[in-house]
N, C-alpha and C. Protein backbone atom coordinates (compact mmCIF):
# COMPACT_ATOMS: atom_id res chain seq x y z
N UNK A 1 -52.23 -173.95 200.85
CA UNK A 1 -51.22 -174.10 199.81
C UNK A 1 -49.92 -174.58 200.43
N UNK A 2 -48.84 -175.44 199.72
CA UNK A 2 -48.09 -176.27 200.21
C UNK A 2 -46.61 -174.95 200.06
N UNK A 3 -46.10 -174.81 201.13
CA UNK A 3 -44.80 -174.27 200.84
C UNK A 3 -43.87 -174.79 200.78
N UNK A 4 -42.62 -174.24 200.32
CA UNK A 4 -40.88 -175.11 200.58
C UNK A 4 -40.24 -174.23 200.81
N UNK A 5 -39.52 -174.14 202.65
CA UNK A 5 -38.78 -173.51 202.84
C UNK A 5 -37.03 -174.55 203.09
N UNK A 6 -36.10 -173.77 202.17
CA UNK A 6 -34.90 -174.61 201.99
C UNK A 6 -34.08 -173.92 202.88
N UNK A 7 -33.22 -175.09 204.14
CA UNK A 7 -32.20 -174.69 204.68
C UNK A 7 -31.19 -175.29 203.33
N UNK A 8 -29.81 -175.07 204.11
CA UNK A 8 -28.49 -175.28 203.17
C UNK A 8 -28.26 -176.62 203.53
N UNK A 9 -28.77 -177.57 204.64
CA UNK A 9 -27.91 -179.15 204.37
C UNK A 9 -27.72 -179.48 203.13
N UNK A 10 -27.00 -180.33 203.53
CA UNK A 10 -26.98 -181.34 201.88
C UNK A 10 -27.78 -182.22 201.62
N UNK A 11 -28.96 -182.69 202.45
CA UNK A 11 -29.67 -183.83 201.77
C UNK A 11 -30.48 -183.00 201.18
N UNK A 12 -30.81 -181.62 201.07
CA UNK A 12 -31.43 -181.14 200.11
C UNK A 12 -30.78 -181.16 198.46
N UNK A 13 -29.46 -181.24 198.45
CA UNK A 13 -29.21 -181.46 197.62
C UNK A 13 -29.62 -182.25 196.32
N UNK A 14 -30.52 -182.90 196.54
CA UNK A 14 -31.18 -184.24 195.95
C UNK A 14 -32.44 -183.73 195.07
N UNK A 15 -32.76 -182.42 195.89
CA UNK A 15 -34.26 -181.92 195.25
C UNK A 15 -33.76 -180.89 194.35
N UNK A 16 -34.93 -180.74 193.01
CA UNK A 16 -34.48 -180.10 191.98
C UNK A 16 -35.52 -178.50 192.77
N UNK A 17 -34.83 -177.09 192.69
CA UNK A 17 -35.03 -176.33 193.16
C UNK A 17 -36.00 -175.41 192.11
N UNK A 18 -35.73 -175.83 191.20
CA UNK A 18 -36.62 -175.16 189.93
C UNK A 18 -37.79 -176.12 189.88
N UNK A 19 -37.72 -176.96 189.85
CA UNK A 19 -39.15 -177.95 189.74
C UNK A 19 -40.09 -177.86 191.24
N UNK A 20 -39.56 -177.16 192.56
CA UNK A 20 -40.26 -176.72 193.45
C UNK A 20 -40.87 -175.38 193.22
N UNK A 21 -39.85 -174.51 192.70
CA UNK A 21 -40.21 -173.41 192.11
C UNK A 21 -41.85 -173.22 191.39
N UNK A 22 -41.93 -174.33 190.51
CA UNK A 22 -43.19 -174.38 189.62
C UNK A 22 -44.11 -175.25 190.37
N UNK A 23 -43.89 -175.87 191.49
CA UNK A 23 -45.14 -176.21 192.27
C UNK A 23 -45.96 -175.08 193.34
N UNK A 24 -44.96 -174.55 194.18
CA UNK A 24 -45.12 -173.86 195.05
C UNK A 24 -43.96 -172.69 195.66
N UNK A 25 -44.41 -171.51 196.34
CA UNK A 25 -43.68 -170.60 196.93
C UNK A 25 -42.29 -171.74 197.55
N UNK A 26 -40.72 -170.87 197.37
CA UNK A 26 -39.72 -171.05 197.66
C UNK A 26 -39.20 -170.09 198.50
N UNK A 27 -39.06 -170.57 199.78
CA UNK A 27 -38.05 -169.75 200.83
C UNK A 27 -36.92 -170.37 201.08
N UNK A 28 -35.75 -169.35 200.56
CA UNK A 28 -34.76 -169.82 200.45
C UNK A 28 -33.60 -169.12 201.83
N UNK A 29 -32.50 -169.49 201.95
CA UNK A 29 -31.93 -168.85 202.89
C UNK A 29 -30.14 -168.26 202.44
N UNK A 30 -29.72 -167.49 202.45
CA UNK A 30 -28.18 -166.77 202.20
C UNK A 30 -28.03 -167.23 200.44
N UNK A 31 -26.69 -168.26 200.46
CA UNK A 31 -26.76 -168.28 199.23
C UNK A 31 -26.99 -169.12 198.09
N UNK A 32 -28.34 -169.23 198.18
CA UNK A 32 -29.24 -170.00 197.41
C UNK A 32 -29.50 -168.98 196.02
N UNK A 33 -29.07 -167.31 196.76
CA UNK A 33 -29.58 -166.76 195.39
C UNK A 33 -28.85 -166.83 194.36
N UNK A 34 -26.59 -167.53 195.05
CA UNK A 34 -26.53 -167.55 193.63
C UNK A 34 -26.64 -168.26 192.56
N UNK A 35 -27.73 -169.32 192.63
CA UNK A 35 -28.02 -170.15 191.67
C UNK A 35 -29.41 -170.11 191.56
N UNK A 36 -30.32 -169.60 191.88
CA UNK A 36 -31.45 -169.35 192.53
C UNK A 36 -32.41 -168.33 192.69
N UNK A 37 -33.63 -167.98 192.08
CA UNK A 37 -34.61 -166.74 192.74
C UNK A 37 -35.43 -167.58 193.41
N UNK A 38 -35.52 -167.63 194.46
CA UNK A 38 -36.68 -168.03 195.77
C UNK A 38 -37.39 -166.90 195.39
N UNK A 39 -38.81 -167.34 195.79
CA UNK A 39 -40.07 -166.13 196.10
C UNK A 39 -39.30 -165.05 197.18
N UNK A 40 -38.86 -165.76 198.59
CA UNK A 40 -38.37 -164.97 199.55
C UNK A 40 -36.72 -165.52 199.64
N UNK A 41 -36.13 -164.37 200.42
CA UNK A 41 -34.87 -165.45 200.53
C UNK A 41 -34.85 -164.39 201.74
N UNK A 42 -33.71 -165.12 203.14
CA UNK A 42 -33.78 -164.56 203.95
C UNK A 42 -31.96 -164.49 204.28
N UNK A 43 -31.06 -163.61 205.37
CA UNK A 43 -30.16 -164.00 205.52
C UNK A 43 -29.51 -162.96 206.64
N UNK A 44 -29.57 -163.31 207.54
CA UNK A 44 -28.72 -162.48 209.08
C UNK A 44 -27.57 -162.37 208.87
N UNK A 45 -26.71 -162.99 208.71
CA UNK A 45 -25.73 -163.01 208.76
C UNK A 45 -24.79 -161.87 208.13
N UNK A 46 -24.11 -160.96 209.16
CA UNK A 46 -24.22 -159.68 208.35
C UNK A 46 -23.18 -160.17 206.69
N UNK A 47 -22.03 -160.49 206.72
CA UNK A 47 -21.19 -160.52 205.33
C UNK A 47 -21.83 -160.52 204.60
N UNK A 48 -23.05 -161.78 204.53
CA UNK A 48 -23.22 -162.01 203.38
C UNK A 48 -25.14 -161.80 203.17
N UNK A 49 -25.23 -160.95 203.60
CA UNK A 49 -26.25 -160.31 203.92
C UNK A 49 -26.25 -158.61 203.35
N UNK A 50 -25.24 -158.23 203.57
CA UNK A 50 -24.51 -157.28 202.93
C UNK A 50 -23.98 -157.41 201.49
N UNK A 51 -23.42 -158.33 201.13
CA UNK A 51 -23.11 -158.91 200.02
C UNK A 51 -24.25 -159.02 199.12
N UNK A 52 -25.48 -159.46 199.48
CA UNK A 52 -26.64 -159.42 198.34
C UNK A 52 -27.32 -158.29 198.65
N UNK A 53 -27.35 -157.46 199.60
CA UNK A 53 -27.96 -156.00 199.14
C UNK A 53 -27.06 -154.79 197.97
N UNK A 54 -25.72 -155.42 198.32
CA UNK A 54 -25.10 -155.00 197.06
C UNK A 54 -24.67 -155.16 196.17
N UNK A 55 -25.37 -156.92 195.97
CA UNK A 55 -25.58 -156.96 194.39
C UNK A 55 -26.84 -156.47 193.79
N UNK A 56 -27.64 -155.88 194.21
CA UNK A 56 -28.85 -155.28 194.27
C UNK A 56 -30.22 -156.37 193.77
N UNK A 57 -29.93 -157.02 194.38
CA UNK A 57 -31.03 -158.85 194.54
C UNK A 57 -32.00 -158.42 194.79
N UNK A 58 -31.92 -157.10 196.63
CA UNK A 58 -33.15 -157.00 196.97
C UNK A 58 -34.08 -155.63 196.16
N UNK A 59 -33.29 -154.90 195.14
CA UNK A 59 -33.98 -154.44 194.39
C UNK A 59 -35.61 -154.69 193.70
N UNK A 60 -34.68 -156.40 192.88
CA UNK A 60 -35.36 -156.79 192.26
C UNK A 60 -36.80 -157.80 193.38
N UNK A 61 -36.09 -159.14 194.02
CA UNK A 61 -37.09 -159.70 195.08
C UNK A 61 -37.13 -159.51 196.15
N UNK A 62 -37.80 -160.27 196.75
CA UNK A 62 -38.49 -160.17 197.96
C UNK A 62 -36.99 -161.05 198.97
N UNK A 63 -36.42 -159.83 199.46
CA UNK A 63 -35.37 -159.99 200.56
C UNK A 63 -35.80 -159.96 201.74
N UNK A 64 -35.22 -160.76 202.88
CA UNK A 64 -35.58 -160.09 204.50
C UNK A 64 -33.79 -160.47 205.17
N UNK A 65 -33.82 -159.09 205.92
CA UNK A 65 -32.43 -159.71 206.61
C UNK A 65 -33.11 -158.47 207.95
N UNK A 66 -31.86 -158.23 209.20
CA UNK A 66 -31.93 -158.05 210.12
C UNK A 66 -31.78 -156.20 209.94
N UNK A 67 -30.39 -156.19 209.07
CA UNK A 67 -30.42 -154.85 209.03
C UNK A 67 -30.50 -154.66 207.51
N UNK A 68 -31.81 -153.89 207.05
CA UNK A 68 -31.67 -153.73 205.60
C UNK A 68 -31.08 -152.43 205.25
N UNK A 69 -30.58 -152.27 204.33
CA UNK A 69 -29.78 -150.88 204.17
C UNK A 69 -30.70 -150.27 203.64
N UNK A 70 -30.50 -148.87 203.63
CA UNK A 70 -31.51 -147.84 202.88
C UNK A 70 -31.62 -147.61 201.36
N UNK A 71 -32.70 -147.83 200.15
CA UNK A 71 -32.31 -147.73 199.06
C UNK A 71 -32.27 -149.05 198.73
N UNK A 72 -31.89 -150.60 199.13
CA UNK A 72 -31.99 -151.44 198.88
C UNK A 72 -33.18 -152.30 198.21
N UNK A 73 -34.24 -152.00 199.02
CA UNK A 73 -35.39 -152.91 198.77
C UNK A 73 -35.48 -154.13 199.71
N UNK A 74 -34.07 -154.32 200.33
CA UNK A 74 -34.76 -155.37 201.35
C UNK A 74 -35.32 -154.84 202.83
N UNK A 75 -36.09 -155.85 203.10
CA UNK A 75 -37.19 -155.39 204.20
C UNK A 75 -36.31 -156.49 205.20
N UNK A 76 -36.84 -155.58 206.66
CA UNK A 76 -36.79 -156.15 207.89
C UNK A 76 -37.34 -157.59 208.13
N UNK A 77 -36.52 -158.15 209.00
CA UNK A 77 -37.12 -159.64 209.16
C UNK A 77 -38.27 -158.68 210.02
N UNK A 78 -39.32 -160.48 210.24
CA UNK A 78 -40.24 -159.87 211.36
C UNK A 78 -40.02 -159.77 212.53
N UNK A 79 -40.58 -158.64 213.50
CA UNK A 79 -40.08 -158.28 214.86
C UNK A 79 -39.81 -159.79 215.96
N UNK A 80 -41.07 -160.34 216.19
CA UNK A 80 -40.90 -161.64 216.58
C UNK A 80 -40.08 -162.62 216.30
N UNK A 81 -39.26 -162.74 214.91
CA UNK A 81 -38.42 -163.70 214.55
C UNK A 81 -36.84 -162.93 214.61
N UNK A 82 -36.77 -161.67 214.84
CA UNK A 82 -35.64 -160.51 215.02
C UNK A 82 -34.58 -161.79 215.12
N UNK A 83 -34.57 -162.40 216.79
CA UNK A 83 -32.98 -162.85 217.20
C UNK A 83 -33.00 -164.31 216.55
N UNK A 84 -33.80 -164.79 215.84
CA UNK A 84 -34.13 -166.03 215.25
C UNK A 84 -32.67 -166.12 213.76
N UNK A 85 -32.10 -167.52 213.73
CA UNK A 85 -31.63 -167.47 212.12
C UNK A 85 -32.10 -167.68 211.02
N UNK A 86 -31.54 -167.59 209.83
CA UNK A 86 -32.05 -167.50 208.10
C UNK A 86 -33.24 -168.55 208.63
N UNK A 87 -32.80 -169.48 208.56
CA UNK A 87 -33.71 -170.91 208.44
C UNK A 87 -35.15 -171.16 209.12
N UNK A 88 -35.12 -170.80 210.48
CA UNK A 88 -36.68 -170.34 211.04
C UNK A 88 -37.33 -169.28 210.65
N UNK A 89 -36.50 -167.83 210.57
CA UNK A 89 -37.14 -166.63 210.16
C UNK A 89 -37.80 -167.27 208.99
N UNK A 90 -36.98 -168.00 207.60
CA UNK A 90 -37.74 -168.11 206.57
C UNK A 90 -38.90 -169.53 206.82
N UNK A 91 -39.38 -170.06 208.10
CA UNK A 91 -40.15 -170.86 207.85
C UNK A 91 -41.31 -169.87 208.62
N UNK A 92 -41.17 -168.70 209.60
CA UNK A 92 -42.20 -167.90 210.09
C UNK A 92 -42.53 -166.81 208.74
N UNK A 93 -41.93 -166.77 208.26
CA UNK A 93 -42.53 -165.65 207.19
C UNK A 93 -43.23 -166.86 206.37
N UNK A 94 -42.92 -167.60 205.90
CA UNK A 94 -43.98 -168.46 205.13
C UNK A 94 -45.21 -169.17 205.68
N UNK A 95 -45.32 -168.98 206.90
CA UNK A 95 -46.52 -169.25 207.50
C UNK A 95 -47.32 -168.17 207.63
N UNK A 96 -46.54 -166.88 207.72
CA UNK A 96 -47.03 -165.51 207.94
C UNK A 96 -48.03 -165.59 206.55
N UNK A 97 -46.93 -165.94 205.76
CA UNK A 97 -47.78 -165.99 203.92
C UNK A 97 -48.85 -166.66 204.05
N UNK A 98 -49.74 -167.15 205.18
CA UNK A 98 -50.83 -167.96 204.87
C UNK A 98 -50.67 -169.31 203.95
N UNK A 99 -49.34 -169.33 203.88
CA UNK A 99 -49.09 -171.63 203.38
C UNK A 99 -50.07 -171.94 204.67
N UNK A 100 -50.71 -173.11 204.27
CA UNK A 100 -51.14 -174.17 204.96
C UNK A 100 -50.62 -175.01 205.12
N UNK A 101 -49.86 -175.75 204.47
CA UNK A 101 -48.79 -177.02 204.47
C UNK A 101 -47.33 -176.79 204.22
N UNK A 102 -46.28 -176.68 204.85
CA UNK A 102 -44.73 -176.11 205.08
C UNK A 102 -43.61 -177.25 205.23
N UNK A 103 -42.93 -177.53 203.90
CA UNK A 103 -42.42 -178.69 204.22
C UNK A 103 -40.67 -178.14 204.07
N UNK A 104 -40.18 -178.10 205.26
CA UNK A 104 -38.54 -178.11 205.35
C UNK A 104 -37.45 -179.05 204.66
N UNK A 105 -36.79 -178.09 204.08
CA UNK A 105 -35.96 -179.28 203.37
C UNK A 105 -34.30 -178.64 203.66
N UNK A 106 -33.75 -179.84 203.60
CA UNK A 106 -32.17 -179.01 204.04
C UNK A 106 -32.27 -179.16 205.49
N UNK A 107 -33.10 -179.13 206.44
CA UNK A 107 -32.78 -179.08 207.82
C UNK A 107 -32.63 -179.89 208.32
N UNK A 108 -31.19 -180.46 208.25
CA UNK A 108 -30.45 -181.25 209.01
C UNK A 108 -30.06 -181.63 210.13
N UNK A 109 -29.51 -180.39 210.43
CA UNK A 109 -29.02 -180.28 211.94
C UNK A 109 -28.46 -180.70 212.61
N UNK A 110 -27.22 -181.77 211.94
CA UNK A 110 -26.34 -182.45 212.56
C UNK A 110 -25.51 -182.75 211.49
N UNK A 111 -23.97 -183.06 211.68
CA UNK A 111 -22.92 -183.12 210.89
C UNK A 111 -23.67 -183.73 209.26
N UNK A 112 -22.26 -183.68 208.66
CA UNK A 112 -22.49 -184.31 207.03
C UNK A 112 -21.82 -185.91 207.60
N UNK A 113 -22.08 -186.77 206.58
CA UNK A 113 -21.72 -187.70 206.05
C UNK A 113 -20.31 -188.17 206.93
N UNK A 114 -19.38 -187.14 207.16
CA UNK A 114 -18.13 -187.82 207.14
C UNK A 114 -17.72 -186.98 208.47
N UNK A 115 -19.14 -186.25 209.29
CA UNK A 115 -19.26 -185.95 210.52
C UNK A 115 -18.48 -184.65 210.55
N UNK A 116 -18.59 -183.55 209.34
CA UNK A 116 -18.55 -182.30 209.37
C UNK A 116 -19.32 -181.26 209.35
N UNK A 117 -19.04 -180.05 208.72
CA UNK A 117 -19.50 -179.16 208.29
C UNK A 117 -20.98 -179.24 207.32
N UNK A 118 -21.80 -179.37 207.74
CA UNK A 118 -23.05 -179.90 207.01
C UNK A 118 -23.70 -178.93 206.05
N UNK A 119 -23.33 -178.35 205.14
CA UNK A 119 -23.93 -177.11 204.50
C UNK A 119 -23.90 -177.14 202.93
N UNK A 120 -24.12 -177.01 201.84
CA UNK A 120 -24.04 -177.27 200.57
C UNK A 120 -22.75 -176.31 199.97
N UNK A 121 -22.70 -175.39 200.84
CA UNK A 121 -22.12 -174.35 199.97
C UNK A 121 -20.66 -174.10 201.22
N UNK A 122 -20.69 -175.34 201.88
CA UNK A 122 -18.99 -175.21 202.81
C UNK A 122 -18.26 -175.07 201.49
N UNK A 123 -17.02 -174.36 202.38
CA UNK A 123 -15.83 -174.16 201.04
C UNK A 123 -15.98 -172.78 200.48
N UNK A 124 -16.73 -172.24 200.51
CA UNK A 124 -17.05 -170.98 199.00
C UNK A 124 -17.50 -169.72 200.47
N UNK A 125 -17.23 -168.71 199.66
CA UNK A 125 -17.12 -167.38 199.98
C UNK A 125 -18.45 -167.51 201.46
N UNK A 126 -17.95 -166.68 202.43
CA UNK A 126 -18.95 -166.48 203.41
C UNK A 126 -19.47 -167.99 204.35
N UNK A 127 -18.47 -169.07 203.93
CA UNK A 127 -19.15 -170.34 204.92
C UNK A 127 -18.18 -170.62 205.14
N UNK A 128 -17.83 -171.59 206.56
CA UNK A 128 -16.80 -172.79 206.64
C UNK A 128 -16.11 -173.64 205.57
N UNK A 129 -15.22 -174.14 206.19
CA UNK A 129 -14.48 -174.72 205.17
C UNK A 129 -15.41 -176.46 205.25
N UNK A 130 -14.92 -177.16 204.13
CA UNK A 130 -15.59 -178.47 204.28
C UNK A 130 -15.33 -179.65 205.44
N UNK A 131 -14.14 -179.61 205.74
CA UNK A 131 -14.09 -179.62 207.00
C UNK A 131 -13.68 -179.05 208.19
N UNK A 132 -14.38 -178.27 208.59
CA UNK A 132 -14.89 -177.37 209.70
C UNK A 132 -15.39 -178.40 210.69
N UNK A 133 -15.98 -178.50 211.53
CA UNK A 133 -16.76 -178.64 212.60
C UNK A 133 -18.04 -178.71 212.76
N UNK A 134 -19.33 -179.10 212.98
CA UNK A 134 -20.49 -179.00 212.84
C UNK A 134 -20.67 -177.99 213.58
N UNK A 135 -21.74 -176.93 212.76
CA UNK A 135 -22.03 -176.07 213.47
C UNK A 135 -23.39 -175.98 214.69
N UNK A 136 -23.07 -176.03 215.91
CA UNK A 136 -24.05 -176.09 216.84
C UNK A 136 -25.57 -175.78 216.36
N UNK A 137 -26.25 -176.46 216.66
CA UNK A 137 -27.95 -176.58 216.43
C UNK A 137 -28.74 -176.74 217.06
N UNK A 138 -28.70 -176.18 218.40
CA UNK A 138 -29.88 -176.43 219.29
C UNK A 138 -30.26 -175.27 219.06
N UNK A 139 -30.23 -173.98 219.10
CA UNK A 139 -30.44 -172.76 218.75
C UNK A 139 -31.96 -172.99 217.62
N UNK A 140 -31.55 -173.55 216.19
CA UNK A 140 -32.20 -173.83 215.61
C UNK A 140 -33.37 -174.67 215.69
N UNK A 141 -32.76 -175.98 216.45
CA UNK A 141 -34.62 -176.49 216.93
C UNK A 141 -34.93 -175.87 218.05
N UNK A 142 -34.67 -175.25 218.53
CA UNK A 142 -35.62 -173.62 219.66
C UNK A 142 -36.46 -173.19 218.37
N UNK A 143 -35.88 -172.52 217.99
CA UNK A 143 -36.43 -171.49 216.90
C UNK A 143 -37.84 -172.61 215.91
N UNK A 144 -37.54 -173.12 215.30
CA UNK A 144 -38.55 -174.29 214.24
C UNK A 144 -39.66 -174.36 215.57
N UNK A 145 -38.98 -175.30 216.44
CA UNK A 145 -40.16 -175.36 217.61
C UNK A 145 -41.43 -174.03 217.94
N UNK A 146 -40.57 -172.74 218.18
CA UNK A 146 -41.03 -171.39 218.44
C UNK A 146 -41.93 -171.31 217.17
N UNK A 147 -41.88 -171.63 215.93
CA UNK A 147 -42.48 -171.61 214.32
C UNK A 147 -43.29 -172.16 214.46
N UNK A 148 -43.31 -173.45 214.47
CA UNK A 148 -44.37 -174.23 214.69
C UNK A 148 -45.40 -174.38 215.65
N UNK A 149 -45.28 -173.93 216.85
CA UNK A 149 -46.15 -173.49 217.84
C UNK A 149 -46.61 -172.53 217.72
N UNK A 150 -46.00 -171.55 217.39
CA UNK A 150 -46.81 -170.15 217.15
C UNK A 150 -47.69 -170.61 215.84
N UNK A 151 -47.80 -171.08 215.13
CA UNK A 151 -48.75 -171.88 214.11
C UNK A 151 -49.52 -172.96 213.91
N UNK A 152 -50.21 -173.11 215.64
CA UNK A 152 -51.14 -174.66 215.44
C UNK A 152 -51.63 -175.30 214.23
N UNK A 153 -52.47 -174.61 214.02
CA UNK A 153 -53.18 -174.77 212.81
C UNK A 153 -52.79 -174.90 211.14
N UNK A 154 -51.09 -175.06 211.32
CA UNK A 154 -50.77 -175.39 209.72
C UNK A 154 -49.44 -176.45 210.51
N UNK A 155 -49.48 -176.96 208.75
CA UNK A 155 -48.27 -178.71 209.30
C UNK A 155 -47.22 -178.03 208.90
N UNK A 156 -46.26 -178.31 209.38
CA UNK A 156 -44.92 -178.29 209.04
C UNK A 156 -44.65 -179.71 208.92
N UNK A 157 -43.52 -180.29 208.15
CA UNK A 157 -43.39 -181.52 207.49
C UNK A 157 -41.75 -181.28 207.42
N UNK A 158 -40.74 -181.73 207.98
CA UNK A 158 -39.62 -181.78 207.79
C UNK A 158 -39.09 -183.06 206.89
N UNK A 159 -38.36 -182.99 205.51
CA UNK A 159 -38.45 -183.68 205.04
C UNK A 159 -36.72 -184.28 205.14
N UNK A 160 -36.49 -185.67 205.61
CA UNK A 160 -35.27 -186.32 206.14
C UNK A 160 -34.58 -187.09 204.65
N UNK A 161 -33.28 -187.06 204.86
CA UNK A 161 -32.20 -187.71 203.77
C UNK A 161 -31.32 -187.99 204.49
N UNK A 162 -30.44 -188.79 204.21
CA UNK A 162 -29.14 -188.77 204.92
C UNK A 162 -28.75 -188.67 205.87
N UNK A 163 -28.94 -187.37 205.62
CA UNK A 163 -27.27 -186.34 206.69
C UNK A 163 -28.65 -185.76 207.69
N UNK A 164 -29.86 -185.96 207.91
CA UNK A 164 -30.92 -185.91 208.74
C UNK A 164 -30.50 -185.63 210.21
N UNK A 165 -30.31 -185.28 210.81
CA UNK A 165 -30.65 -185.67 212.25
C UNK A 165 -31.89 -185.87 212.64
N UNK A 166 -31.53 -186.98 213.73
CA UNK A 166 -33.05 -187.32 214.39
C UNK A 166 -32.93 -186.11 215.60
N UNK A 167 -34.21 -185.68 216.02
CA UNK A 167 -34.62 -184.56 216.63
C UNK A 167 -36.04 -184.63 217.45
N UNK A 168 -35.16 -185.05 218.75
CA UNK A 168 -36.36 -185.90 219.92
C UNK A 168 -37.44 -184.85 219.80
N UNK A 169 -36.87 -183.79 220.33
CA UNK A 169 -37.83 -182.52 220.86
C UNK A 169 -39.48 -182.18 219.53
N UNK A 170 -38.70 -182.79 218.17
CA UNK A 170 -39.55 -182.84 217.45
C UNK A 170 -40.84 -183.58 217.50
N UNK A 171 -40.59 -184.26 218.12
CA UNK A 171 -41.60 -185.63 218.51
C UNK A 171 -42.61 -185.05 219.28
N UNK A 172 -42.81 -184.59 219.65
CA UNK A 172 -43.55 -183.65 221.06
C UNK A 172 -44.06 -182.51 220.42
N UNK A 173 -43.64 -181.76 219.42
CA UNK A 173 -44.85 -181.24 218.27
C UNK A 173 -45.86 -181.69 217.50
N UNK A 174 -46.74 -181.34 217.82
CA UNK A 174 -47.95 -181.55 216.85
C UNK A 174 -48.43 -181.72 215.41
N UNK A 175 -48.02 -180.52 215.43
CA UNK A 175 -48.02 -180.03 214.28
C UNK A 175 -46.66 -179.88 213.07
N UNK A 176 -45.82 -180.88 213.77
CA UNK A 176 -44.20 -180.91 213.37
C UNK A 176 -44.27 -182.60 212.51
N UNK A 177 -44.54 -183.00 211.82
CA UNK A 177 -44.18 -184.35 211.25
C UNK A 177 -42.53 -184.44 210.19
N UNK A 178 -42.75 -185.36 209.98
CA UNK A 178 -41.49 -186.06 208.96
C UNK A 178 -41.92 -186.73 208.03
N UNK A 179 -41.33 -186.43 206.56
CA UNK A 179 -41.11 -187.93 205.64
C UNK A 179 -39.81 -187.89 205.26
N UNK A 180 -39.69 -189.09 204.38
CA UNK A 180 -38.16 -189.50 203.82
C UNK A 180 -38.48 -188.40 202.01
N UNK A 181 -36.98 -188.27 201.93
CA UNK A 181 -37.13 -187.35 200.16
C UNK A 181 -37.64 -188.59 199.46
N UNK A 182 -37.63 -189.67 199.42
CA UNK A 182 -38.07 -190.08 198.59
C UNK A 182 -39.69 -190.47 198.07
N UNK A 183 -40.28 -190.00 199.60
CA UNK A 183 -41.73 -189.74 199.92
C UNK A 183 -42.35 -188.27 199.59
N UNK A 184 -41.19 -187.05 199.27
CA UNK A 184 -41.30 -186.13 198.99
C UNK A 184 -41.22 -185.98 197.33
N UNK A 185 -40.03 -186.45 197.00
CA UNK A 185 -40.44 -186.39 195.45
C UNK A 185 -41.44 -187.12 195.52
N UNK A 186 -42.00 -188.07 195.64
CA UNK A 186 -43.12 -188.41 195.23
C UNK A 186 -44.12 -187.75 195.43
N UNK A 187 -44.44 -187.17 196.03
CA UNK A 187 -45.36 -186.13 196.18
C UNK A 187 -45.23 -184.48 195.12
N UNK A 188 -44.20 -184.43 194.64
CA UNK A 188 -44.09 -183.09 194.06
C UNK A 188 -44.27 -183.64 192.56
N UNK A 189 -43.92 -184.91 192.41
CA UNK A 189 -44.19 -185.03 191.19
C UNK A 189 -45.88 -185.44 191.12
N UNK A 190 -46.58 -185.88 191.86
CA UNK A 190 -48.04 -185.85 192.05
C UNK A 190 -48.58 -184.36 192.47
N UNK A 191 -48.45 -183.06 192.45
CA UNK A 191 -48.51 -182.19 193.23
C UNK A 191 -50.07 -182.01 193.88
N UNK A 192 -50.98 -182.92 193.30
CA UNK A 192 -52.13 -183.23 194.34
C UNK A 192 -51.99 -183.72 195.24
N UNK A 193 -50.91 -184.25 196.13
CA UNK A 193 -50.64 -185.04 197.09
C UNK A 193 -50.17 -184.14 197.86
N UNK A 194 -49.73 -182.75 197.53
CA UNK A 194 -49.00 -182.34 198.24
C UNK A 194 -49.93 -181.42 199.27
């Protein structure tokens, strides 16, 4: 089964999050929930990690953060993905879910457009400002890499827009491919393709 786990870039911006919703499982990361129920949503970061256990989110779904409070309902990331961020933890728990096919969206990993702050939700409570600084990302392709290897046997599919970075180290995974969004909507609107 095909998953979608969403980082925050902005070339995700482009994909409708409810129309993934009705194809397949959504792993989402921080604050995607406030426009948003992902199947899972994940988020380390203590503020705002804290912030949705007390809007009581993880009551209702399926939360993972680092430290869950007691009474909450959200659960521990997994031990193995512990020092990992939102964005890999939520592509190892969706492989954990038995997806067979895992296609990343949002993972950018290098400045926006105008060589900033690359995130959908810069500006607003708990992120950088819009222009901020790009936030360092080698950390993150460690981690995807660590995901994807620990998972021979299922694809991960990073899907590129824009604000994309190219990502050598990716090349040298196997089981790590790429398309363009516009090869992706096409596929979600065929969802046999997917």
């Amino acid at each position: 089964m095909a998953a979608f786990v969403l980082g925050n870039g902005v070339s995700r911006s482009h994909i409708d999050v409810d129309q993934l919703l009705r194809v397949g499982p959504v792993y989402g990361c921080n604050a995607l929930y406030r426009t948003h129920t992902p199947t899972v949503l994940v988020s380390t970061d203590r503020p705002i990690s804290a912030a949705i256990q007390a809007s009581g989110y993880p009551a209702r779904n399926r939360f993972y953060t680092r430290r869950p409070e007691n009474g909450t309902g959200a659960q521990a990331v997994p031990q193995k993905y512990r020092g990992f961020s939102s964005g890999p933890i939520a592509a190892g728990i969706a492989a954990e879910d038995g997806n067979t096919i895992i296609y990343l969206l949002g993972f950018d990993l290098g400045p926006n457009s105008t060589g900033n702050f690359n995130n959908v939700y810069a500006g607003t409570e708990f992120y950088k400002a819009t222009t901020a600084l790009p936030t360092y990302t080698g950390n993150w392709i460690r981690q995807l890499i660590t995901v994807a290897t620990d998972y021979p046997n299922l694809q991960f599919i990073r899907v590129h827009g824009d604000t994309t970075a190219p990502i050598a180290e990716f090349s040298k995974i196997n089981n790590l491919g790429s398309i363009t969004i516009a090869d992706f909507v096409d596929r979600i609107n065929t969802p046999k393709d997917l």
